[in-house]
N, C-alpha and C. Protein backbone atom coordinates (compact mmCIF):
# COMPACT_ATOMS: atom_id res chain seq x y z
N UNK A 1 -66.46 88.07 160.33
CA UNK A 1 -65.50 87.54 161.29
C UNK A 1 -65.26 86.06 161.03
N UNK A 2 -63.88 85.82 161.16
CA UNK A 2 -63.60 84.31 160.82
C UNK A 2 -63.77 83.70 162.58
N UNK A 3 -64.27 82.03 162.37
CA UNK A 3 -64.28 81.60 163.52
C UNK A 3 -62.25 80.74 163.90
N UNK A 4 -61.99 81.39 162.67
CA UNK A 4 -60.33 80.62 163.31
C UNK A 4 -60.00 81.45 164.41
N UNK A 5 -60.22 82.40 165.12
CA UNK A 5 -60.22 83.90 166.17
C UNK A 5 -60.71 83.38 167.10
N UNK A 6 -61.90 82.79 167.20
CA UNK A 6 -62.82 82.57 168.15
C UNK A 6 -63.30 84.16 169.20
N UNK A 7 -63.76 83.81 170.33
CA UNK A 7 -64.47 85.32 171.06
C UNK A 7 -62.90 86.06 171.30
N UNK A 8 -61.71 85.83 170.86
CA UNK A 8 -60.78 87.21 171.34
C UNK A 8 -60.66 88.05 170.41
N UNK A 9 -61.31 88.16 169.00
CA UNK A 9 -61.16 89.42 168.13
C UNK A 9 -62.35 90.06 168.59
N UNK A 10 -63.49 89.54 168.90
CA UNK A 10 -64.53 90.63 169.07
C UNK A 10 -65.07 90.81 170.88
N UNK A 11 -64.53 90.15 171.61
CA UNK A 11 -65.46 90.76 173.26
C UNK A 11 -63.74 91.29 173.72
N UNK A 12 -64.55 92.18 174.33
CA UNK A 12 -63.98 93.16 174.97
C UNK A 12 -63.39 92.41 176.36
N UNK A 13 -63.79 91.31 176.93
CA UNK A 13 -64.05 91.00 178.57
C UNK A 13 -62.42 90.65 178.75
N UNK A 14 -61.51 89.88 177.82
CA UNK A 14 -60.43 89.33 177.79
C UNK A 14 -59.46 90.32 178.07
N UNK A 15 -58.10 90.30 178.73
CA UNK A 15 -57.44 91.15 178.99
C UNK A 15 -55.91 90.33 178.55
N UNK A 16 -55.92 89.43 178.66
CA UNK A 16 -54.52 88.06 177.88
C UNK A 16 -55.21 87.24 177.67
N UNK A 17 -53.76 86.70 176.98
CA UNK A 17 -53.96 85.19 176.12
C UNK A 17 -52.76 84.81 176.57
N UNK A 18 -52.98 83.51 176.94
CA UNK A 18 -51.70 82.55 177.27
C UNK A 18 -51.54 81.44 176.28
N UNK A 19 -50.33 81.61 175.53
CA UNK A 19 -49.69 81.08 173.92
C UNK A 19 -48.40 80.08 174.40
N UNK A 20 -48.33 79.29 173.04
CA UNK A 20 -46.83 78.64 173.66
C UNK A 20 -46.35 79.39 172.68
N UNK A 21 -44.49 79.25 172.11
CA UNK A 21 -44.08 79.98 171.00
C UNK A 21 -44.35 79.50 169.75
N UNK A 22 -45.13 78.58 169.60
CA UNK A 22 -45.48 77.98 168.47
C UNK A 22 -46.57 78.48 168.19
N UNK A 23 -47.32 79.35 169.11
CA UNK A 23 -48.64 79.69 168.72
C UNK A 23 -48.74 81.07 168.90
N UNK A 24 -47.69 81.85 169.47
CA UNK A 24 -47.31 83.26 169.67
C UNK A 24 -47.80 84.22 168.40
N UNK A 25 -47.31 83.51 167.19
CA UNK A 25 -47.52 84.59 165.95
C UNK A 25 -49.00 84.49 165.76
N UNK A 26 -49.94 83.84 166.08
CA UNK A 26 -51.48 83.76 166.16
C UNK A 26 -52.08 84.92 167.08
N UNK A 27 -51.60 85.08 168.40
CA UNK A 27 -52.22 85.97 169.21
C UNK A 27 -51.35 87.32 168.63
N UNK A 28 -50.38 87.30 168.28
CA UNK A 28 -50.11 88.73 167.44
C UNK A 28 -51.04 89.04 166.03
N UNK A 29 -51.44 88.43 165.76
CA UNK A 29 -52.25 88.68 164.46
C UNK A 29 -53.76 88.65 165.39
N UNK A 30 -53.91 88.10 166.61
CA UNK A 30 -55.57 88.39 167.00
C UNK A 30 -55.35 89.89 167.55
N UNK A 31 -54.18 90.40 168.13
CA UNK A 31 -53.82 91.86 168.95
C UNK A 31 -54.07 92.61 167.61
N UNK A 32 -53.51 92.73 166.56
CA UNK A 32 -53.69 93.06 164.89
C UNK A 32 -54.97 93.43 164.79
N UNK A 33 -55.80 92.18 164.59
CA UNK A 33 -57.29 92.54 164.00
C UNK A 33 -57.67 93.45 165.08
N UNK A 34 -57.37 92.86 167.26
CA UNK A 34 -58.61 93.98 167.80
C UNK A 34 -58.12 95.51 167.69
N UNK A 35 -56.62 95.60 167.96
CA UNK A 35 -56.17 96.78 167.47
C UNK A 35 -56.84 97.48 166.28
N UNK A 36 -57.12 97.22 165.17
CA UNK A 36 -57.73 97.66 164.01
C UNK A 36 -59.07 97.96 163.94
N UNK A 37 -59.60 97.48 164.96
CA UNK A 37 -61.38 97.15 164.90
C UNK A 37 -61.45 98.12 166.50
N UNK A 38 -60.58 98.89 166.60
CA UNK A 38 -60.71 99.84 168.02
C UNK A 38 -60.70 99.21 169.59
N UNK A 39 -60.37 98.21 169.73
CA UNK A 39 -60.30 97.04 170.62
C UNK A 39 -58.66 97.38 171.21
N UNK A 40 -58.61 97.08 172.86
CA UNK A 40 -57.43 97.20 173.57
C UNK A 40 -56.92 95.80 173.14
N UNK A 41 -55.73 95.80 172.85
CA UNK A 41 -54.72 94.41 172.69
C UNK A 41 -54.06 93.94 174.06
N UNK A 42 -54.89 92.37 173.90
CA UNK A 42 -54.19 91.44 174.60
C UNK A 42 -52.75 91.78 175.58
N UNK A 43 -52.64 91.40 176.43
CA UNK A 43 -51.29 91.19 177.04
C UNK A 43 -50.98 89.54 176.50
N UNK A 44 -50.34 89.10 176.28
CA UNK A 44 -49.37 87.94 175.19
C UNK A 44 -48.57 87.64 176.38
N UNK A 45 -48.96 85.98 176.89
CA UNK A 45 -48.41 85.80 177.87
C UNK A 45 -47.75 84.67 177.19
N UNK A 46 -46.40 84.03 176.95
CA UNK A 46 -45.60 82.93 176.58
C UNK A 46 -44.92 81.78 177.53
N UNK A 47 -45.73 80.97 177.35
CA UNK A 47 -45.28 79.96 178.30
C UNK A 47 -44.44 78.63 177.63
N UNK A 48 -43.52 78.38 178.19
CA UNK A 48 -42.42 77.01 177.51
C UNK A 48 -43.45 75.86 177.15
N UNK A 49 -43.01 75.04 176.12
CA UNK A 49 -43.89 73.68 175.82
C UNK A 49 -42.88 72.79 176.96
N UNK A 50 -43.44 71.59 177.30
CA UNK A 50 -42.88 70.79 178.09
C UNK A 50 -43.15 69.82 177.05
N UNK A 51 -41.75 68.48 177.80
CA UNK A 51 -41.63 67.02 176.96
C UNK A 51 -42.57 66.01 177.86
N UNK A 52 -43.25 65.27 177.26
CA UNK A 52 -44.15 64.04 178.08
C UNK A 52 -42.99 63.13 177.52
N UNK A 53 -43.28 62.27 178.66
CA UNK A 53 -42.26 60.48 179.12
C UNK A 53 -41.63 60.18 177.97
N UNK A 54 -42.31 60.57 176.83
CA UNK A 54 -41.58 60.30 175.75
C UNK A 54 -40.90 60.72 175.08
N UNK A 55 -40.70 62.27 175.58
CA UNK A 55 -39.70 63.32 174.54
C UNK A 55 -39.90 64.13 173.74
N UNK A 56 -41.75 63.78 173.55
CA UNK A 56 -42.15 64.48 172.39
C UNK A 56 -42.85 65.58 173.34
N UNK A 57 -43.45 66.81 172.59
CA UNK A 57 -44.07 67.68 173.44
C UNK A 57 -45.53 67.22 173.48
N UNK A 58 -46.10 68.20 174.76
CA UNK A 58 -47.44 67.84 175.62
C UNK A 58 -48.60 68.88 174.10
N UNK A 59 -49.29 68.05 173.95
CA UNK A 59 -50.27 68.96 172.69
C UNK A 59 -51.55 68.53 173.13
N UNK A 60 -52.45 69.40 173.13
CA UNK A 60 -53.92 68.87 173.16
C UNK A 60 -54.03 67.81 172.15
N UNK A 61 -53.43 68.24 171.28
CA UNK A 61 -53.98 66.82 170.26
C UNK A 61 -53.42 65.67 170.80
N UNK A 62 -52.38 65.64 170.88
CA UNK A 62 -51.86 64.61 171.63
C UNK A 62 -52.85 63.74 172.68
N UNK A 63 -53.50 64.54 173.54
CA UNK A 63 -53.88 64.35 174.37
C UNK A 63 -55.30 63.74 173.96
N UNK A 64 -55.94 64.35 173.45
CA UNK A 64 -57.46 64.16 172.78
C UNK A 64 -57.14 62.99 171.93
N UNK A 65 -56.12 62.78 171.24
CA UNK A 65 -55.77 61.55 170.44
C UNK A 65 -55.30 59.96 171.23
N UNK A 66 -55.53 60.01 172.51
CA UNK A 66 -55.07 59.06 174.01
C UNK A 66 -53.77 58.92 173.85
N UNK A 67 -52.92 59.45 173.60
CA UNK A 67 -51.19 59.20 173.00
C UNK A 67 -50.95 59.64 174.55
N UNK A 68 -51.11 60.50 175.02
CA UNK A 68 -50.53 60.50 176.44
C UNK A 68 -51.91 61.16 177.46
N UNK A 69 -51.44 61.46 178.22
CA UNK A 69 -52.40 62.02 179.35
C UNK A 69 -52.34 63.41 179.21
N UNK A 70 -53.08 64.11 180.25
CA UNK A 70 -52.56 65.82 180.34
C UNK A 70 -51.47 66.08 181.38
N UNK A 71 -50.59 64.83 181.75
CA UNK A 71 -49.29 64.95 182.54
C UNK A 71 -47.86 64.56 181.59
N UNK A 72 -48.35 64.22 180.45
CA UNK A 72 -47.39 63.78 179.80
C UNK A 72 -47.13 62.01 179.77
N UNK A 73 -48.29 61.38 180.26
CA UNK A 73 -47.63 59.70 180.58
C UNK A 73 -47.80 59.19 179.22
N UNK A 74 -47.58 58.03 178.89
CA UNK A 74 -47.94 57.73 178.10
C UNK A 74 -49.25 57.01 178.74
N UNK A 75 -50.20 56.79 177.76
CA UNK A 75 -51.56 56.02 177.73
C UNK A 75 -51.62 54.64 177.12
């Protein structure tokens, strides 16, 4: 098992994943592997990216990098 998956290719406990569309084709390829490995697939929930103060979109990295907050401000 690769750790790029993390615990949603192999535990059972998960029932969705909440993706933006940039990250959508990832949880179709994790539904892929549990599908294949006898595992019920995800419900694939897609939620819009939002713009922070500055226009650019809200990213964890962003965020972890102090570029803005987790509201979008700038820092």
């Amino acid at each position: 098992m690769s750790d790029d998956w993390g615990p949603s290719v192999v535990d059972e406990d998960f029932d969705a994943i909440i993706v933006s569309e940039e990250t959508k084709s990832t949880a179709e390829k994790i539904n892929n592997i549990r599908s294949k490995g006898g595992k019920k697939e995800l419900l694939i929930v897609t939620v819009p990216m939002i713009k922070a103060r500055d226009g650019k979109l809200i990213s964890s990295s962003r965020i972890r990098n102090s570029e803005i907050d987790s509201k979008g401000n700038l820092t």
